[in-house]
Protein backbone atom coordinates (compact mmCIF):
# COMPACT_ATOMS: atom_id res chain seq x y z
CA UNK A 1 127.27 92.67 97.33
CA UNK A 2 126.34 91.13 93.97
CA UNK A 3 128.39 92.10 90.94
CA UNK A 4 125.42 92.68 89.27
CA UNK A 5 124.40 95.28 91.43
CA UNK A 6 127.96 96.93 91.67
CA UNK A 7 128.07 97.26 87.91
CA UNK A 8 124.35 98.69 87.84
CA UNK A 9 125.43 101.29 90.59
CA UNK A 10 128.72 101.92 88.78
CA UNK A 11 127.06 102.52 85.30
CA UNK A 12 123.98 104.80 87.17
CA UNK A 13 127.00 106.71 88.74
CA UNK A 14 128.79 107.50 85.78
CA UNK A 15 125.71 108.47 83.88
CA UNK A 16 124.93 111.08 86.46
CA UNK A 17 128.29 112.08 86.61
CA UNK A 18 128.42 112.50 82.52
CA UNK A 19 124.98 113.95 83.10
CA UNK A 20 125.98 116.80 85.34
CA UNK A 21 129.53 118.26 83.57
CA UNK A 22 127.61 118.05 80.28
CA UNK A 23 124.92 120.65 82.35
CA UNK A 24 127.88 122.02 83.74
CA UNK A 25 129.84 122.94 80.24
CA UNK A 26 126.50 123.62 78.67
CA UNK A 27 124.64 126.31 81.59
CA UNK A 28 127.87 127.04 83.95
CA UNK A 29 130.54 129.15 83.48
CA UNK A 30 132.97 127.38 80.18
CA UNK A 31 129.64 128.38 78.27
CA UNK A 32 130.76 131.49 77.90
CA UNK A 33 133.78 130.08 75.59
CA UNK A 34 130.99 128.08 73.15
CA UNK A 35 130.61 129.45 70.01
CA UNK A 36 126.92 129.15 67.84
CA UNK A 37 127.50 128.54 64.31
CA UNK A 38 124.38 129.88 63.04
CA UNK A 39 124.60 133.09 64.73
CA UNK A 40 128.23 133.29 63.08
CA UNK A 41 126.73 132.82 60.09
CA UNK A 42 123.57 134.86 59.59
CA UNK A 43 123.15 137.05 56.67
């Protein structure tokens, strides 16, 4: 294969993968352990 198409496949790759644990921590289970600063702040 071309290097240019290794390093295009490599950088899609790592987008998904960046892509799906920021889903992940956002939607899945560690959400539970965020904290929203405005609701700690409301008056």
């Amino acid at each position: 294969m071309e290097p240019a198409i290794v390093l295009s496949i490599s950088v899609g790759v790592i987008l998904v993968a960046i892509t799906g644990f920021a889903i992940y921590t956002s939607f899945g289970p560690p959400s539970k352990q965020l904290a929203d600063p405005f609701e700690d702040h409301e008056d």
